[in-house]
Protein backbone atom coordinates (compact mmCIF):
# COMPACT_ATOMS: atom_id res chain seq x y z
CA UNK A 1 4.27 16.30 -3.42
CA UNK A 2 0.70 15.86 -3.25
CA UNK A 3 -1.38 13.40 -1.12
CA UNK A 4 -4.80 11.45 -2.29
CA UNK A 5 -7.45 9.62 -2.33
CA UNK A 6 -8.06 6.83 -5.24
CA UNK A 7 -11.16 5.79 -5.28
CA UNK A 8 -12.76 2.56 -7.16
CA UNK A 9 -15.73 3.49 -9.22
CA UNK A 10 -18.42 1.02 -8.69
CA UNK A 11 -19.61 -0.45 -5.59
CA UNK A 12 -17.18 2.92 -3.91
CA UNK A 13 -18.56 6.20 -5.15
CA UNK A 14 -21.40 4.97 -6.82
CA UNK A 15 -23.87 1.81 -6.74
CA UNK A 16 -22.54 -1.12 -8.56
CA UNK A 17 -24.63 -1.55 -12.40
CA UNK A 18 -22.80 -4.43 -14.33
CA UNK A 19 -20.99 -2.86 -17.14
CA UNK A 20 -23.28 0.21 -16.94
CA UNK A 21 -22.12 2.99 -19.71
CA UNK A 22 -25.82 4.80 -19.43
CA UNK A 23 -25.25 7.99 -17.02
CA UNK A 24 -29.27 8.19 -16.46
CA UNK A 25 -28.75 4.97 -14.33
CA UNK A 26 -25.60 6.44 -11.77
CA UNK A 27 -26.98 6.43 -8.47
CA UNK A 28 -24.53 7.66 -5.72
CA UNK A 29 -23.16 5.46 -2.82
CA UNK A 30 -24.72 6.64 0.81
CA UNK A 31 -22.16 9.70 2.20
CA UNK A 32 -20.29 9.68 -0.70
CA UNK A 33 -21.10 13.44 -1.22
CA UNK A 34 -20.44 14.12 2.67
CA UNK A 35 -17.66 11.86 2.21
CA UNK A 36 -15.69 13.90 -0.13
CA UNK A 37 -16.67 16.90 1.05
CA UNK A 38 -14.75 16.03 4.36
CA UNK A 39 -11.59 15.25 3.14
CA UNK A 40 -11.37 17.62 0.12
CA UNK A 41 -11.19 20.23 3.90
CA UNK A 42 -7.86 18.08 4.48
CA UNK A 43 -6.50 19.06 0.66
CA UNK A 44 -6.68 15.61 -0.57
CA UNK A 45 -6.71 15.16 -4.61
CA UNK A 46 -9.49 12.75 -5.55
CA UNK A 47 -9.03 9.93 -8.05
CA UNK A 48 -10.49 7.79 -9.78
CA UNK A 49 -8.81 4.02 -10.48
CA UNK A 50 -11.47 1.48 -12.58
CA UNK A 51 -11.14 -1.94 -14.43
CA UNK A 52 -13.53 -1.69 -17.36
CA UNK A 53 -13.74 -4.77 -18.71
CA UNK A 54 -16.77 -4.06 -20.59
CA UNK A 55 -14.60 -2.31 -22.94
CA UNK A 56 -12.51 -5.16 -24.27
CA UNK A 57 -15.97 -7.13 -24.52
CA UNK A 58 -17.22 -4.44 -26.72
CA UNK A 59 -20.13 -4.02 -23.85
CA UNK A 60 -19.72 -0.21 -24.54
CA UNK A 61 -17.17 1.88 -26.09
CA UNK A 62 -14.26 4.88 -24.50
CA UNK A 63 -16.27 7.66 -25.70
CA UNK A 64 -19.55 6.10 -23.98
CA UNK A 65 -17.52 5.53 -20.97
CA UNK A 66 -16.27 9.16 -21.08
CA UNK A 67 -19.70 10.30 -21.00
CA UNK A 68 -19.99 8.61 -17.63
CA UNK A 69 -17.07 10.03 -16.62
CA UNK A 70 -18.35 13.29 -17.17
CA UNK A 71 -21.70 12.95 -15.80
CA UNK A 72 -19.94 11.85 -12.20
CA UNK A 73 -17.53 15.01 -12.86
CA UNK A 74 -20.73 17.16 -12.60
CA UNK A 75 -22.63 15.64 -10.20
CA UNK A 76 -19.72 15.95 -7.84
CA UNK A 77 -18.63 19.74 -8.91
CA UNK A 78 -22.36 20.36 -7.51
CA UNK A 79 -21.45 19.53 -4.33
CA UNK A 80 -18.15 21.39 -4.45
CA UNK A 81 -16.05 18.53 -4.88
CA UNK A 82 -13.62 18.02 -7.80
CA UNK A 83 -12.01 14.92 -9.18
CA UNK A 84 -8.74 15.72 -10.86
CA UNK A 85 -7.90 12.40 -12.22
CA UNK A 86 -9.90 9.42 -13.89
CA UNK A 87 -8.09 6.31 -15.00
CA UNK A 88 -9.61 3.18 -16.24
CA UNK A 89 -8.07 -0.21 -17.71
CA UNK A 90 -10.20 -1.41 -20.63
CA UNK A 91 -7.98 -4.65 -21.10
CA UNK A 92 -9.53 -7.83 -20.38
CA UNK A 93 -7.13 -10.74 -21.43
CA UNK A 94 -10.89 -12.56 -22.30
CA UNK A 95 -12.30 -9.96 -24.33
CA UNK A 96 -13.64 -10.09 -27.67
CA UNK A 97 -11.75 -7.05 -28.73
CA UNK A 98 -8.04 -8.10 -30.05
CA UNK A 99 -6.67 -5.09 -28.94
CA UNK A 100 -8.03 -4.80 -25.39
CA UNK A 101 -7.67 -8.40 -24.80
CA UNK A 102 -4.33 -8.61 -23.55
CA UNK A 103 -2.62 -8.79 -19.83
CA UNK A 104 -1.37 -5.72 -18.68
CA UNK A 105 -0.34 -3.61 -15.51
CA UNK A 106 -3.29 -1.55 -15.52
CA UNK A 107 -6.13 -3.48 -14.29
CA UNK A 108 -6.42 -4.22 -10.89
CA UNK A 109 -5.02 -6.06 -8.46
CA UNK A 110 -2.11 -4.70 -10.40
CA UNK A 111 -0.90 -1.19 -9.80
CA UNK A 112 -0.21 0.38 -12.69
CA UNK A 113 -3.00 3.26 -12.47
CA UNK A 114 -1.34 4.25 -9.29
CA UNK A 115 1.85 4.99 -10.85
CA UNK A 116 0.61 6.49 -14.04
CA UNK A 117 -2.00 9.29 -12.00
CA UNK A 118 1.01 9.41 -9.61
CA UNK A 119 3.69 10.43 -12.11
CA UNK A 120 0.77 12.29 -14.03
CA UNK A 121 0.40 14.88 -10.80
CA UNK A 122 3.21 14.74 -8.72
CA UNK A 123 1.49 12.33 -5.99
CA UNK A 124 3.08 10.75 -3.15
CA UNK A 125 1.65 6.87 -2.79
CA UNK A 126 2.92 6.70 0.52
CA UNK A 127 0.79 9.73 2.53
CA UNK A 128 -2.57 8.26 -0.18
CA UNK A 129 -5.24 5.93 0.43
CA UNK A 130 -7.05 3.52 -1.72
CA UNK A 131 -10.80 2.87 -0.71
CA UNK A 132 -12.71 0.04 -2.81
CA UNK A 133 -15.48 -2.45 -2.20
CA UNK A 134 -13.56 -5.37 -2.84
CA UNK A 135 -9.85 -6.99 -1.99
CA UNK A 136 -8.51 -6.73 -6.26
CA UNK A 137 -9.23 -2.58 -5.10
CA UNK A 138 -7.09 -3.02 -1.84
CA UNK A 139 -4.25 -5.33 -3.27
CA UNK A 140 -3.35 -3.05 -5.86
CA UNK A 141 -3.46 0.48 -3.63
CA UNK A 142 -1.18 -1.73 -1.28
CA UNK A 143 0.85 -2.83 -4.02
CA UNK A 144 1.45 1.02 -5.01
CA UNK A 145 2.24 1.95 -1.44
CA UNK A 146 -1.08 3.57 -0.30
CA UNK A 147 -2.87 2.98 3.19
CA UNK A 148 -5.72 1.06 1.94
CA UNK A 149 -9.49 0.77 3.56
CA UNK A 150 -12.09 -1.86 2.46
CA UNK A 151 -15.72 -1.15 2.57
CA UNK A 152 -17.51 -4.34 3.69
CA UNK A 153 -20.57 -4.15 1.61
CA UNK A 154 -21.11 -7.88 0.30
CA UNK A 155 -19.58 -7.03 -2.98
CA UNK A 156 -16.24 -9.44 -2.29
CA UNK A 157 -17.78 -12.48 -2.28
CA UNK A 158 -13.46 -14.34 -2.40
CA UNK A 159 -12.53 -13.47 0.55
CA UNK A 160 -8.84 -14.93 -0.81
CA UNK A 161 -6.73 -12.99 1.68
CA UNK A 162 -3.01 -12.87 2.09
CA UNK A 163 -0.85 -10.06 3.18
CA UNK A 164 -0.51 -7.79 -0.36
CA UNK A 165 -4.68 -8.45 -0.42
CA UNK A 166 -5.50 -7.19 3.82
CA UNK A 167 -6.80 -4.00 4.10
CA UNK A 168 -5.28 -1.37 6.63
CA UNK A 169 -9.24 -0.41 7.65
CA UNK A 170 -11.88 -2.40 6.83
CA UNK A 171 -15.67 -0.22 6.86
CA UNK A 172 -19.06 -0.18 6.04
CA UNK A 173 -19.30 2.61 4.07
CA UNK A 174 -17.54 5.89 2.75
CA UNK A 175 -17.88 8.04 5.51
CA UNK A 176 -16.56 5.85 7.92
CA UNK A 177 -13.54 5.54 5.40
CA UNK A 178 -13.19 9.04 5.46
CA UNK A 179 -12.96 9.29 8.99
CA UNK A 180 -10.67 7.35 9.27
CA UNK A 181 -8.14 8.86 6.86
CA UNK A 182 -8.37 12.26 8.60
CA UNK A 183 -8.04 10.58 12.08
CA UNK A 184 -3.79 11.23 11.56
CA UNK A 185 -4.52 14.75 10.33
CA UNK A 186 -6.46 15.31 13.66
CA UNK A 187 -3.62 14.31 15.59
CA UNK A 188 -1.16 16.08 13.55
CA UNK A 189 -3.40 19.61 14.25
CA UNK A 190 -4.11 18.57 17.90
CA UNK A 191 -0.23 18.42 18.39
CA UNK A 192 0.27 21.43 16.62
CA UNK A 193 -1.41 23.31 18.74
């Protein structure tokens, strides 16, 4: 089985733009280039887990959101760096849009990304980590059985903690995240040796 990384998409890998669906205005999160680049050397897939609400409030459409999906898909295959996997929940049980305006097990805090890209590629949650900005990111990577990491950059503003919503790491920013996950595969090599 394989081992990854999910990542959230906004406010993670790249700067947070309220319901943004125009790819001129995707601006990069600091290290998240050197980020990737570190751990793609430890042969871990790359993710991508997303609520996108703005869907179900007809904010923008799937195909608009696909070509932000693509422009991030380039911009990282510049650097080397592929993501294999990009899975988004449009549902918002608010929205305006009948059919995306429903409860489900997609969006997050609720895991049911994880276990879609999981059975999708042949992951194993347990040896993957989750890294998002804020603590719905980190409840629903711990829900699916992934380490989880936190990076502390003012976008929770809850703080409503309890044990499924407590981050294994908490950071300031994607390169200390990174770090951190390859700390065990130092040791592993060190021991190996």
């Amino acid at each position: 089985m394989k081992k990854a990384v999910f990542l959230d998409k906004d406010g993670t890998l790249i700067k947070n733009v309220s319901y943004n669906a125009d790819p001129a205005l995707i601006q990069f999160e600091p290290y998240a280039f050197e980020a990737l680049q570190i751990l793609k050397q430890y042969e871990f897939l790359f993710v991508i887990i997303t609520n996108q609400p703005g869907i179900a409030f007809a904010y923008f459409t799937e195909i608009e959101l696909n070509k932000v999906r693509e422009h991030i898909k380039e911009k990282l295959q510049q650097q080397g760096i592929d993501i294999i996997g990009f899975y988004y929940c449009p549902h918002h049980r608010s929205g305006v849009l009948h059919s995306y305006a429903i409860d489900c097990n997609c969006r997050k805090p609720a895991p049911g990304l994880f276990f879609k890209a999981a059975s999708d590629m042949n992951i194993d949650l347990s040896q993957s980590w989750m890294i998002g900005d804020i603590l719905n990111d980190v409840e629903a990577g711990n829900k699916a059985g992934c380490k989880t990491i936190l990076i502390n950059n003012g976008n929770e503003t809850e703080w409503l903690l309890n044990k499924s919503r407590t981050p294994d790491y908490t950071v300031k920013n994607l390169k200390e995240a990174a770090e951190i996950i390859i700390r065990p595969e130092l040791k592993t090599q060190l021991n190996n040796v």
